[in-house]
N, C-alpha and C. Protein backbone atom coordinates (compact mmCIF):
# COMPACT_ATOMS: atom_id res chain seq x y z
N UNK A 1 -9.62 0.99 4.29
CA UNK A 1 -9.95 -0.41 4.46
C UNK A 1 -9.82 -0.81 5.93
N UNK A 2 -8.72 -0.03 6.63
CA UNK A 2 -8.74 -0.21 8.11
C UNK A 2 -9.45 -0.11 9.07
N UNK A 3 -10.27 0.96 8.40
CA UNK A 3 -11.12 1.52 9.10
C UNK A 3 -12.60 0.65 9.35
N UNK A 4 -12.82 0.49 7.72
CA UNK A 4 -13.97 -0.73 7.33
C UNK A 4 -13.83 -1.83 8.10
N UNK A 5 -12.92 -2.51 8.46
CA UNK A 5 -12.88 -3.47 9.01
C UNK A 5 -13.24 -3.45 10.42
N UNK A 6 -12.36 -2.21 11.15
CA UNK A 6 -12.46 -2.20 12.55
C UNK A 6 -13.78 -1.48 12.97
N UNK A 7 -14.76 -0.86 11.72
CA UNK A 7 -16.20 -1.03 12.28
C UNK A 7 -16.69 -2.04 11.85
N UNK A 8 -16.38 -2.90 10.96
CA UNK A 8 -17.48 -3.87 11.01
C UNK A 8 -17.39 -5.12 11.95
N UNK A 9 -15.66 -5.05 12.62
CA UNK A 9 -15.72 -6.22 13.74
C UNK A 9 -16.26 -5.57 14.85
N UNK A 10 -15.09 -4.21 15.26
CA UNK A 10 -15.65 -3.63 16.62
C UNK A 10 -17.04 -2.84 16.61
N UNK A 11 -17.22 -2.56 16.06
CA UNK A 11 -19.15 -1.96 16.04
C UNK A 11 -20.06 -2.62 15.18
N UNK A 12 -20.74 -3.50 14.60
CA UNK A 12 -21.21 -4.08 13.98
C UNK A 12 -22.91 -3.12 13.86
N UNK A 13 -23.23 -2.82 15.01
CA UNK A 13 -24.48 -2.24 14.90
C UNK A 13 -24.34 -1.18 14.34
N UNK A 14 -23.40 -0.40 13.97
CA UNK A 14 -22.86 0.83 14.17
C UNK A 14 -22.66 1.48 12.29
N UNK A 15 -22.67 0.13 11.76
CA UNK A 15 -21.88 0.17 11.05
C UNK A 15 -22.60 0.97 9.52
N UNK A 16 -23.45 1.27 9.70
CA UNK A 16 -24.39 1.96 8.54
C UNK A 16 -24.17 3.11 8.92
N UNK A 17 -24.35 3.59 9.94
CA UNK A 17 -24.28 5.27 10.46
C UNK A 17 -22.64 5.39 10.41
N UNK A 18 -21.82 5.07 10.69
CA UNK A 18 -20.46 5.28 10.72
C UNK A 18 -19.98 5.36 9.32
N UNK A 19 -20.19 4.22 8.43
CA UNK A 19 -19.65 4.27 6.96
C UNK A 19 -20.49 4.58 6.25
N UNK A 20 -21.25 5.46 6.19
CA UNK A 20 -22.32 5.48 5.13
C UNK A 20 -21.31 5.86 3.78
N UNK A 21 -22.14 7.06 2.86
CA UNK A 21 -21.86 6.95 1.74
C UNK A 21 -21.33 8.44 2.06
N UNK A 22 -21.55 9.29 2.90
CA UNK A 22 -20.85 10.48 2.84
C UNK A 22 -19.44 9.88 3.68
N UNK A 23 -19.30 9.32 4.39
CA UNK A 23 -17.77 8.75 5.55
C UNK A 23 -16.88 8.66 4.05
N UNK A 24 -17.59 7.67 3.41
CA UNK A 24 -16.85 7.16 2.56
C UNK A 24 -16.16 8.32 1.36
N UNK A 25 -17.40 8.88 0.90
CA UNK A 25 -16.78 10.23 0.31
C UNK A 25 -15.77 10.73 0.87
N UNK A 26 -16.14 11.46 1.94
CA UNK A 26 -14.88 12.09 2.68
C UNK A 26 -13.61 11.33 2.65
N UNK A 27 -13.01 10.04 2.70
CA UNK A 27 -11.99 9.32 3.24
C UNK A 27 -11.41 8.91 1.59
N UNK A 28 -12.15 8.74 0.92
CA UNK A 28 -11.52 8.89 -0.36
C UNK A 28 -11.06 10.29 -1.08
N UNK A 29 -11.86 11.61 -1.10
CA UNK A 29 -11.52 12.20 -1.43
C UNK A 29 -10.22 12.53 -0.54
N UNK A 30 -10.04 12.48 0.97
CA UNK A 30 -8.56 12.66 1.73
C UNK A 30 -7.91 11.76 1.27
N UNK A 31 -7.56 10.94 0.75
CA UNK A 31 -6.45 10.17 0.27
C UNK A 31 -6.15 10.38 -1.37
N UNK A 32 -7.38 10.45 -1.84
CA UNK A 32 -7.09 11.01 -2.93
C UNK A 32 -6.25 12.28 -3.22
N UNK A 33 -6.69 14.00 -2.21
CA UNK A 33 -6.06 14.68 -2.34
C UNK A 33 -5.35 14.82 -1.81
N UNK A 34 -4.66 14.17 -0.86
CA UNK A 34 -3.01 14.11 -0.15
C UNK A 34 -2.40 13.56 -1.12
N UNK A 35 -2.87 12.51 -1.62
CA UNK A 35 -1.59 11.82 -2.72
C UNK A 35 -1.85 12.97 -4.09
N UNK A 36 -2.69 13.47 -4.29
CA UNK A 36 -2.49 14.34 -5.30
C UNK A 36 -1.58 15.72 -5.04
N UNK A 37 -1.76 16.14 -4.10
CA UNK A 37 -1.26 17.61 -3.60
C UNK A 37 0.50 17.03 -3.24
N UNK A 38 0.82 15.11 -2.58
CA UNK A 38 2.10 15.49 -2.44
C UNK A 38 2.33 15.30 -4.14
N UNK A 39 2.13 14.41 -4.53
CA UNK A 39 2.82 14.14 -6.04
C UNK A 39 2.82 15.42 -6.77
N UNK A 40 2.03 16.57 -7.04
CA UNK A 40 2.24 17.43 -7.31
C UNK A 40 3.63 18.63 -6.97
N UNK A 41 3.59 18.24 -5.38
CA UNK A 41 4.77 18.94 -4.86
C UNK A 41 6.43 18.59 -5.49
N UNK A 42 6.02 16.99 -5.27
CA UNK A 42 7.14 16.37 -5.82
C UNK A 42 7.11 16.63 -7.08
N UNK A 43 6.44 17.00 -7.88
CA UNK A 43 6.88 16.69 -9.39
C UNK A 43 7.61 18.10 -9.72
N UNK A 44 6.73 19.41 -8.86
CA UNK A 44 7.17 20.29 -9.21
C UNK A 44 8.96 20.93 -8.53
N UNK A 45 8.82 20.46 -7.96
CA UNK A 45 10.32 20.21 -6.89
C UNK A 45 11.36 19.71 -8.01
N UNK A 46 10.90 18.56 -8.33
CA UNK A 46 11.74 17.63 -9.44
C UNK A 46 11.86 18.44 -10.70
N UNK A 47 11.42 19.04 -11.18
CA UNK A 47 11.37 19.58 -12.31
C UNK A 47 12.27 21.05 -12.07
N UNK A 48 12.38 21.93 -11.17
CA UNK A 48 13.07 22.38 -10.22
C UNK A 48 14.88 22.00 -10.55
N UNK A 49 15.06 21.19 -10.32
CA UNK A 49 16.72 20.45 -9.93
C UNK A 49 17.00 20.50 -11.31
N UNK A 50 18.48 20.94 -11.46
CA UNK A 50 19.13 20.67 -12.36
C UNK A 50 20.15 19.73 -11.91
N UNK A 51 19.87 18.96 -13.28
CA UNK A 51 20.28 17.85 -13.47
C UNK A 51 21.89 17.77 -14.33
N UNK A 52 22.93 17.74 -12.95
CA UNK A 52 24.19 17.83 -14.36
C UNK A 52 25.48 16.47 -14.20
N UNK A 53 23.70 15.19 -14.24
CA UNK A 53 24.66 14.23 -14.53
C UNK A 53 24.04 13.16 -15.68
N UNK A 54 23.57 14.47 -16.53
CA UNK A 54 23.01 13.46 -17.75
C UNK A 54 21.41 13.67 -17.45
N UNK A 55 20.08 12.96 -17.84
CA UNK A 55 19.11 13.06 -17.53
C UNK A 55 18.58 11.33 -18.21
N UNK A 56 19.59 10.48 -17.75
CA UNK A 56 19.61 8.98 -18.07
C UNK A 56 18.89 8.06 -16.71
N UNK A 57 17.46 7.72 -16.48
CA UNK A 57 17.50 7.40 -15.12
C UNK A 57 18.18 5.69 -15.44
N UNK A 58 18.36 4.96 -14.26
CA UNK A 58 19.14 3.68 -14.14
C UNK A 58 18.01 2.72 -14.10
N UNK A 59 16.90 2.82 -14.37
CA UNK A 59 16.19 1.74 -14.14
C UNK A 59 14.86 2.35 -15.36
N UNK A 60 13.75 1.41 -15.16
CA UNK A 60 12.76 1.99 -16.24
C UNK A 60 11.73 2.72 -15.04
N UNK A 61 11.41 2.58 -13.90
CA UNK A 61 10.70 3.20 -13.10
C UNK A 61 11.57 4.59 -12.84
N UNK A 62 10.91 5.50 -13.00
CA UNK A 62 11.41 6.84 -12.81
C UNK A 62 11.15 7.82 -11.67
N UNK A 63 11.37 7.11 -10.05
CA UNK A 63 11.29 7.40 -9.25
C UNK A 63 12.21 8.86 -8.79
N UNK A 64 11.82 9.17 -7.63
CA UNK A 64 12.26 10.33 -6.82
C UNK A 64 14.19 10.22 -6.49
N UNK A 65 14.06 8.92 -5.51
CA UNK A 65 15.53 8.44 -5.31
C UNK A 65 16.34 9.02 -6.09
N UNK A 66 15.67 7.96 -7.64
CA UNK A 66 16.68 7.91 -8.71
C UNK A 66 17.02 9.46 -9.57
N UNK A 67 15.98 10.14 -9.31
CA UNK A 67 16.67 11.35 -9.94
C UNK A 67 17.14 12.25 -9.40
N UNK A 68 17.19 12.28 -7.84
CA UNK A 68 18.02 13.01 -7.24
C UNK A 68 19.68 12.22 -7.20
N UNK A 69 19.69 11.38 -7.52
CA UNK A 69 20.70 10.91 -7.75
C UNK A 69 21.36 11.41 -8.87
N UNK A 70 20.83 12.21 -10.07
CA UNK A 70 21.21 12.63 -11.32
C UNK A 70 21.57 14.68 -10.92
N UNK A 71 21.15 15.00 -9.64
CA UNK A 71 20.93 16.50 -9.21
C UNK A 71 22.45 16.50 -8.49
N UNK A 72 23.26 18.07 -8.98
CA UNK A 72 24.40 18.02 -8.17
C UNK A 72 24.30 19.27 -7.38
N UNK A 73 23.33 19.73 -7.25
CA UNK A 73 22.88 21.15 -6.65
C UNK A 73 22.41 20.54 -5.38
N UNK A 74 22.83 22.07 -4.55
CA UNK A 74 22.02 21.70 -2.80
C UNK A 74 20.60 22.24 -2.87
N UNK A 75 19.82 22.07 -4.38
CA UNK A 75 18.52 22.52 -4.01
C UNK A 75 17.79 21.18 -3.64
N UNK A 76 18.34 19.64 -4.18
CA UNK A 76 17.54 18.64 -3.76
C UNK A 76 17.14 18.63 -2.01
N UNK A 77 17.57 19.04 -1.10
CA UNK A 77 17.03 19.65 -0.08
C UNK A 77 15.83 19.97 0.22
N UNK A 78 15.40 20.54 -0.95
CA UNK A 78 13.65 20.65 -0.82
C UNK A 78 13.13 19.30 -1.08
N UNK A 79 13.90 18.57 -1.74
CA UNK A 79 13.04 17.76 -1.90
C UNK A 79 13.34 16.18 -1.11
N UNK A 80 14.61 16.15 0.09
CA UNK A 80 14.26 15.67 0.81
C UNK A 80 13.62 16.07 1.90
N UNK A 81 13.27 17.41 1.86
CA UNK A 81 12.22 18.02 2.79
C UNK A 81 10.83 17.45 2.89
N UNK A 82 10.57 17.32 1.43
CA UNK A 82 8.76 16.99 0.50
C UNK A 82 9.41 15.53 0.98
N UNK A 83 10.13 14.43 0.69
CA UNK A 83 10.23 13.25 1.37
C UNK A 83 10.23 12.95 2.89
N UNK A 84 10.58 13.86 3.43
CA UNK A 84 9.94 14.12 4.93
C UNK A 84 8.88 13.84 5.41
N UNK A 85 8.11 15.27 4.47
CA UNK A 85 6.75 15.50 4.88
C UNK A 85 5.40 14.23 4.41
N UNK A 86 6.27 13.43 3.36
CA UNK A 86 5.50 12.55 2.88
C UNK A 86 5.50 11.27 3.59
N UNK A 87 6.88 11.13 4.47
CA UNK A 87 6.79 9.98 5.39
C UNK A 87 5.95 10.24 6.28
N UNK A 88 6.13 11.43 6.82
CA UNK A 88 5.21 12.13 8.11
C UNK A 88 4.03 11.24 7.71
N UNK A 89 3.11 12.23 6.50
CA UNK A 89 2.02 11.47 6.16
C UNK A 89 2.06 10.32 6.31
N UNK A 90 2.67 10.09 5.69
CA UNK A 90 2.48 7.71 5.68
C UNK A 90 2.86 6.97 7.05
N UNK A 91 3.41 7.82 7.64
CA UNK A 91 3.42 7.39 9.07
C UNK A 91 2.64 7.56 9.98
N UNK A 92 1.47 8.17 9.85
CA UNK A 92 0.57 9.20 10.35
C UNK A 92 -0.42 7.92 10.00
N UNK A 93 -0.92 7.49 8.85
CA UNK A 93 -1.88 6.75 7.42
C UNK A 93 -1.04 5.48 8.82
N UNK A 94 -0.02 4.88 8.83
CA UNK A 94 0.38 3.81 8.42
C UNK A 94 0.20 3.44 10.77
N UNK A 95 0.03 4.46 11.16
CA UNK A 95 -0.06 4.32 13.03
C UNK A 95 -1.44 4.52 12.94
N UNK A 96 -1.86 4.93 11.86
CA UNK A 96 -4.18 4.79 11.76
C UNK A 96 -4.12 3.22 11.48
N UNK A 97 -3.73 2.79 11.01
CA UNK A 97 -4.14 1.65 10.26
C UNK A 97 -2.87 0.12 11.44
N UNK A 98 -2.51 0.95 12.12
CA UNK A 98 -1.90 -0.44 13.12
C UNK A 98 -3.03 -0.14 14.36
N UNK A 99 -3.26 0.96 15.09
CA UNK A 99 -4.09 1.24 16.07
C UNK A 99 -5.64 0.46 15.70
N UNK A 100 -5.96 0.72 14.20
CA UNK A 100 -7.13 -0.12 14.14
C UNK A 100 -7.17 -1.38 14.25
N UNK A 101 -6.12 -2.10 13.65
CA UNK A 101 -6.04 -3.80 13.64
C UNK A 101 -5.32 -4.33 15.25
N UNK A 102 -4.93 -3.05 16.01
CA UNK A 102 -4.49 -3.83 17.42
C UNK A 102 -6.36 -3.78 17.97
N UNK A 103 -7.06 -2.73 17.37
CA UNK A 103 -8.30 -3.10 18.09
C UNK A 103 -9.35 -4.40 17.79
N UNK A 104 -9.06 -4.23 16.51
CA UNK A 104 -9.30 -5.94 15.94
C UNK A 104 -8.79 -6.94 16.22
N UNK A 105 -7.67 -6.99 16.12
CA UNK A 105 -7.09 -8.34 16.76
C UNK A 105 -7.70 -8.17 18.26
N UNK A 106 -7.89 -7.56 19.05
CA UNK A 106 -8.45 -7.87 20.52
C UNK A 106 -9.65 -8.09 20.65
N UNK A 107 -10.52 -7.31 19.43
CA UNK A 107 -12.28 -7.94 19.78
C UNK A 107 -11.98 -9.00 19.00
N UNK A 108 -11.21 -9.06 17.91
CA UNK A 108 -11.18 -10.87 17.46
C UNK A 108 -11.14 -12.31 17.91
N UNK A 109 -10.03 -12.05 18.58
CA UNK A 109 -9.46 -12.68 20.15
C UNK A 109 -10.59 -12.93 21.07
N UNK A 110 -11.47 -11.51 21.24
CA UNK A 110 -12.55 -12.44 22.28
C UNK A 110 -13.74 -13.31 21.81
N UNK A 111 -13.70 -12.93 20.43
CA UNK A 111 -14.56 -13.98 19.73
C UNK A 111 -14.79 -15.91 20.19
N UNK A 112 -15.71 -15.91 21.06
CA UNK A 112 -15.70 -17.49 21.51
C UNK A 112 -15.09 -18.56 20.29
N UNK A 113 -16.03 -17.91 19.66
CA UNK A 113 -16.19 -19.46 18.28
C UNK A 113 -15.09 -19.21 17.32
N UNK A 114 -14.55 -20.61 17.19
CA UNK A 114 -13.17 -20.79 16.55
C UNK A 114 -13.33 -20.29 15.00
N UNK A 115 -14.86 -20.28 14.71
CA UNK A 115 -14.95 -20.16 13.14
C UNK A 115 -15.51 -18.91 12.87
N UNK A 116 -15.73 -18.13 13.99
CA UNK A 116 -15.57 -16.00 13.96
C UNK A 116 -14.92 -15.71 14.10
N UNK A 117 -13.46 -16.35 14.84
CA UNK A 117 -12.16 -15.99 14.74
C UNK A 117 -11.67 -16.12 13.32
N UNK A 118 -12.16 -16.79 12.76
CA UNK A 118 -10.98 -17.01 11.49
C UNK A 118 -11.66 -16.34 10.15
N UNK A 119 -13.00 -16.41 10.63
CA UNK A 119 -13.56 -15.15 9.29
C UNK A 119 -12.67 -13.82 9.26
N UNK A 120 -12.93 -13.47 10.58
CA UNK A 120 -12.24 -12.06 10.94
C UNK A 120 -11.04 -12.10 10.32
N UNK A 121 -10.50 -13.19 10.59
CA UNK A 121 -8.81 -13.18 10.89
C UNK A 121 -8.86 -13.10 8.89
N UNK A 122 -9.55 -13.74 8.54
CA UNK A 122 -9.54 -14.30 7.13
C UNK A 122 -9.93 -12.94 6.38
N UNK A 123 -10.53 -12.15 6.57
CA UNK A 123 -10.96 -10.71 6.18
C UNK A 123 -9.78 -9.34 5.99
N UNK A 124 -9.45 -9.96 7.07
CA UNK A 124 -8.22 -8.57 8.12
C UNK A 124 -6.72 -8.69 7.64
N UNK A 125 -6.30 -9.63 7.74
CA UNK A 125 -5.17 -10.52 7.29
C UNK A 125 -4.29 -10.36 5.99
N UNK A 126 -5.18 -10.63 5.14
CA UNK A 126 -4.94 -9.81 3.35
C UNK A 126 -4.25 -8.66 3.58
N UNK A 127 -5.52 -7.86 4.22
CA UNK A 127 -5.42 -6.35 3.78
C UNK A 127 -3.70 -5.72 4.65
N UNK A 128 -3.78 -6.74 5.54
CA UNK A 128 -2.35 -6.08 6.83
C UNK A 128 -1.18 -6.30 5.88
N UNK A 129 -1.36 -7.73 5.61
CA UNK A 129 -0.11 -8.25 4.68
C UNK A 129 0.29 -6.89 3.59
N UNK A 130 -0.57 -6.80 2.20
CA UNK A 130 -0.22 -5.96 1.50
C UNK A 130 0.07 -4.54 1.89
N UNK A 131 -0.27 -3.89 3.20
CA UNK A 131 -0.35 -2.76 3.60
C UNK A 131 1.42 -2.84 4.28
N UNK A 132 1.42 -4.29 4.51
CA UNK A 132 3.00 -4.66 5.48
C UNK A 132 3.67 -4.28 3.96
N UNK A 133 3.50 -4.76 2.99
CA UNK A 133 4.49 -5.09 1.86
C UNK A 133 4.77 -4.22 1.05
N UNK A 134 4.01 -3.03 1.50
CA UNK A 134 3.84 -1.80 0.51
C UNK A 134 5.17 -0.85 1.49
N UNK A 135 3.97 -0.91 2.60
CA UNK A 135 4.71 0.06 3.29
C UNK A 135 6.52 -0.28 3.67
N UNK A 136 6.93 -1.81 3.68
CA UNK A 136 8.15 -1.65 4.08
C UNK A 136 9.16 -1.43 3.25
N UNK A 137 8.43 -2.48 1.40
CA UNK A 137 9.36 -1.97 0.89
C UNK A 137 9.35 -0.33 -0.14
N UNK A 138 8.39 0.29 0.56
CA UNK A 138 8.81 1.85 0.07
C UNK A 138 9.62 2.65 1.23
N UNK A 139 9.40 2.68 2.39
CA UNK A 139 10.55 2.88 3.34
C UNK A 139 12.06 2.63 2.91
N UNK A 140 12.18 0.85 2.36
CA UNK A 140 13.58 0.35 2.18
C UNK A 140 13.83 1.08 1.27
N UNK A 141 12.86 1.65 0.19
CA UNK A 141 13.50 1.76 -1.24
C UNK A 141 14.10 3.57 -0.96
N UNK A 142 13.63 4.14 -0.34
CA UNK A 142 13.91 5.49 -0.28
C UNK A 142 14.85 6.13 1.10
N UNK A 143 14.89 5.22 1.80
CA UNK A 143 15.79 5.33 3.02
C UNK A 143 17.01 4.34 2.84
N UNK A 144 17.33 3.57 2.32
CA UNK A 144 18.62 2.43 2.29
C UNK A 144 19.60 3.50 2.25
N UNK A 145 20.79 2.85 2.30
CA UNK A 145 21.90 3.48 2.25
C UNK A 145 22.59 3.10 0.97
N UNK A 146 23.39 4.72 0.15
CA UNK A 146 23.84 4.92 -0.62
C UNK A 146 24.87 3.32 -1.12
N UNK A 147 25.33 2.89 -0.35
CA UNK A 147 26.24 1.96 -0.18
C UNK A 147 25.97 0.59 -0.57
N UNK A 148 24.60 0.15 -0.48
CA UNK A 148 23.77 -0.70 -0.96
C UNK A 148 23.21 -1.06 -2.48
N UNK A 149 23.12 0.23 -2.87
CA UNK A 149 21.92 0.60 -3.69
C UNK A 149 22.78 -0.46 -4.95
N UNK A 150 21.49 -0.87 -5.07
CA UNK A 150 23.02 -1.29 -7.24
C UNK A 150 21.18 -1.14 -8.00
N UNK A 151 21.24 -0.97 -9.27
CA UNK A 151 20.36 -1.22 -10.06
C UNK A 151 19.03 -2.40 -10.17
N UNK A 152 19.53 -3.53 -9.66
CA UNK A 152 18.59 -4.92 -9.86
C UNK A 152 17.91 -4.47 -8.60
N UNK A 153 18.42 -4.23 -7.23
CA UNK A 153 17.64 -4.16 -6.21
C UNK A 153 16.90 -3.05 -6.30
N UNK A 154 17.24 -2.03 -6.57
CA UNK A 154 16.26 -0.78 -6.86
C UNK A 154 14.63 -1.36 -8.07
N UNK A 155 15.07 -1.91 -8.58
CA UNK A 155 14.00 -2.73 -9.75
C UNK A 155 13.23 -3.07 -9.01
N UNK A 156 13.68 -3.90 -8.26
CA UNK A 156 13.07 -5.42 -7.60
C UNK A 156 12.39 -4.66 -6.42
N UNK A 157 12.62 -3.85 -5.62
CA UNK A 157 12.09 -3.15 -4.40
C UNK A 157 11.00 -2.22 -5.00
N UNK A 158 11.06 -1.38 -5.78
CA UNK A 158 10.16 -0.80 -6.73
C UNK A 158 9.17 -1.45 -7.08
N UNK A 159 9.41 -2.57 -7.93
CA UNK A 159 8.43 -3.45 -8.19
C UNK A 159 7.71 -4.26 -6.97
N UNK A 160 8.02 -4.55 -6.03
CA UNK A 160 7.31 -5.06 -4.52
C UNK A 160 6.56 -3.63 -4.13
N UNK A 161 6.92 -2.77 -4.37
CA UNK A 161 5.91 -1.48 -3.62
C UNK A 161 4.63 -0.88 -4.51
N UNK A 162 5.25 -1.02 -5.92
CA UNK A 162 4.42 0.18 -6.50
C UNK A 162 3.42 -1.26 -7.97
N UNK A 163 3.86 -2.22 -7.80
CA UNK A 163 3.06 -3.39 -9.33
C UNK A 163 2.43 -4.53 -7.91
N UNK A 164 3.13 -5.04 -7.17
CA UNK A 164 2.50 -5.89 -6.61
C UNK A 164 1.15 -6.32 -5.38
N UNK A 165 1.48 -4.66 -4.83
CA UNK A 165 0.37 -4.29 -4.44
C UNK A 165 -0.96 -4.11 -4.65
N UNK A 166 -1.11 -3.32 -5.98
CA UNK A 166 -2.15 -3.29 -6.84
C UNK A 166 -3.06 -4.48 -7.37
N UNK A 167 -1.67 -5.25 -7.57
CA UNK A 167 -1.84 -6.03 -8.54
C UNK A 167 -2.60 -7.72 -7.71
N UNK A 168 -2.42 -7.95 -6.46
CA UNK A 168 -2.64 -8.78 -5.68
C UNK A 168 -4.01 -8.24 -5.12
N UNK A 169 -3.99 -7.07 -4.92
CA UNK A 169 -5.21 -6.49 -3.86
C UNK A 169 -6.82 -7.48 -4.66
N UNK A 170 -7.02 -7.13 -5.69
CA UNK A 170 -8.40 -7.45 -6.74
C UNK A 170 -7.97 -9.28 -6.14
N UNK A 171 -7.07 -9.83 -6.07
CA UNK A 171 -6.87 -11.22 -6.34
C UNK A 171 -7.63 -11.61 -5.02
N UNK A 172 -6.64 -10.87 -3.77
CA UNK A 172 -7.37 -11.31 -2.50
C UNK A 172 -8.57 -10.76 -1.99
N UNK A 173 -8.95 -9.71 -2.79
CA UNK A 173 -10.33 -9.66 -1.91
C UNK A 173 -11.33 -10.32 -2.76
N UNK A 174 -11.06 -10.80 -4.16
CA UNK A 174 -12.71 -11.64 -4.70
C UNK A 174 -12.31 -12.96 -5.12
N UNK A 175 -11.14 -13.24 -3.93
CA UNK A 175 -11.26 -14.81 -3.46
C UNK A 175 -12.23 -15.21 -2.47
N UNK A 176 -12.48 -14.22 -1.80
CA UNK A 176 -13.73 -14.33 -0.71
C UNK A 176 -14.89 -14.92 -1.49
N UNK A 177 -15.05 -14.37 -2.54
CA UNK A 177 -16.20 -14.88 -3.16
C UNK A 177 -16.35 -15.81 -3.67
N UNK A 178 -17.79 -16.97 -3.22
CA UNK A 178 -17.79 -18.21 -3.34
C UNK A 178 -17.90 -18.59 -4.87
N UNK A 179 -18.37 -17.71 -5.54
CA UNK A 179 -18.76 -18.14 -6.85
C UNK A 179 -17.56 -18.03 -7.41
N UNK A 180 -16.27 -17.13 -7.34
CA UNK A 180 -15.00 -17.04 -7.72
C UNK A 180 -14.26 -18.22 -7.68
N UNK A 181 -14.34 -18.51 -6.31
CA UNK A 181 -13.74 -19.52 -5.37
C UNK A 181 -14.27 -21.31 -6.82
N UNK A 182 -15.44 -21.39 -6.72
CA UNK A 182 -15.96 -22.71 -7.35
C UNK A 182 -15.55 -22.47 -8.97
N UNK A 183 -15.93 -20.92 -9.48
CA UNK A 183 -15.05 -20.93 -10.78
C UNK A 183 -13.60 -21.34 -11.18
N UNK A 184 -12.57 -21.05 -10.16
CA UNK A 184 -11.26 -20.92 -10.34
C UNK A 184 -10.91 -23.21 -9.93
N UNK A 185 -11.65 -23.04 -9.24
CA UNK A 185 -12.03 -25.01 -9.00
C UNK A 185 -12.05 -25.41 -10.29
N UNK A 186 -13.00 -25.34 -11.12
CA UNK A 186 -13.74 -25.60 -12.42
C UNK A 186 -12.42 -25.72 -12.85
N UNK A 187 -11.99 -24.30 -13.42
CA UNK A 187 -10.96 -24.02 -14.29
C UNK A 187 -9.55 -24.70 -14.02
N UNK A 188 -9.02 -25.45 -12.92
CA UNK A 188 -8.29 -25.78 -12.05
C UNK A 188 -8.55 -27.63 -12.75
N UNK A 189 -9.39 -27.90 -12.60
CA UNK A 189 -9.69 -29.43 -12.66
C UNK A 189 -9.84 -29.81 -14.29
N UNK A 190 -10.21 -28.10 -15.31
CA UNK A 190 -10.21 -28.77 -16.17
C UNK A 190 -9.28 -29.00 -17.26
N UNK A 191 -8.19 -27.80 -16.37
CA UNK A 191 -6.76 -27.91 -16.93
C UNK A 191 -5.90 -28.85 -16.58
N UNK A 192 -5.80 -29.79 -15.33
CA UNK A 192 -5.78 -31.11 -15.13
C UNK A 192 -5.88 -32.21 -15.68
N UNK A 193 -7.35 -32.35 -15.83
CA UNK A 193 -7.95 -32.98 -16.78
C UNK A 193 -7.52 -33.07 -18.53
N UNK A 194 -7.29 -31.99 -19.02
CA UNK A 194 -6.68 -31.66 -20.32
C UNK A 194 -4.91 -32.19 -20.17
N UNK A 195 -4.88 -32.13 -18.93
CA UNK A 195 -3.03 -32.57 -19.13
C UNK A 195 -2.92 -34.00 -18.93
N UNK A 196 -4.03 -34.87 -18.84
CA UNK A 196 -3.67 -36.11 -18.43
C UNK A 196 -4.11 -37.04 -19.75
């Protein structure tokens, strides 16, 4: 999506030959098979560890954290290794996707007209936010310190990374759309209307 954006502000002419339908292939199938090849690693890693503190996780999301927390062996090692290599990645994903929006925000910025600034800004903006909200609280949730951790916050940080993301993305991008936009009006005035 970072990418989409920073050709369609910074190259506009550009922008059929750059994203066509093979770009796009390619950039999905790479995200597709990085997140497939790490989750695979991880699962098989996880499955790996013996577990000799019960096999009860503390929450209903059945994350990585939480079951190395259940491992009393020094093989979980590998698998803060595979959590390594997976930040690498997302840090890698996550310095693509700031380098593009520092280039946007600067051809945005030179945009004369107050009302191409704010399309842009209005386009770009969404996508940073949820990409901010994903990415910080999966960092918090897998790097905090032991000392912190209790059950409700593990929930609650989980749920900000892995339900709300998803779950917002469809909301903010086909608010753009005007016919959405005058439907959700409608529906808005006539539930109003019904309460008075």
């Amino acid at each position: 999506m970072a990418y989409d954006r920073y050709v369609a502000i910074c190259q506009p002419l550009h922008y059929g030959t750059l994203l066509g339908s093979r770009a796009c292939v390619h950039m999905a199938a790479a995200a597709w098979g990085s997140g497939f090849i790490i989750a695979l690693l991880h699962t098989a890693n996880t499955f790996s560890l013996p577990l000799c503190k019960g096999n009860a996780v503390d929450q209903f999301f059945c994350e990585i954290p939480q079951i190395l927390k259940l491992s009393c062996s020094h093989t979980y090692l590998r698998e803060v290794g595979l959590l390594v290599v997976s930040f690498s990645l997302g840090f890698g994903w996550f310095v693509f996707i700031v380098l593009s929006y520092v280039q946007i925000f600067r051809a945005v910025l030179r945009i004369p007209h107050e009302q191409g600034r704010h399309k842009s800004f209005s386009t770009c903006l969404p996508h940073l936010a949820v990409v901010s909200l994903f990415s910080s609280t999966a960092v918090f949730a897998n790097l905090k310190p032991p000392s912190i951790s209790s059950p409700s916050l593990d929930l609650v940080v989980t749920v900000l990374y892995s339900v709300v993301p998803p779950a917002v993305n469809p909301l903010i991008y086909s608010m753009r759309n005007q016919e959405l936009k005058d439907a959700l009006k409608k529906l808005i005035q006539s539930v109003v209307s019904q309460q008075q």
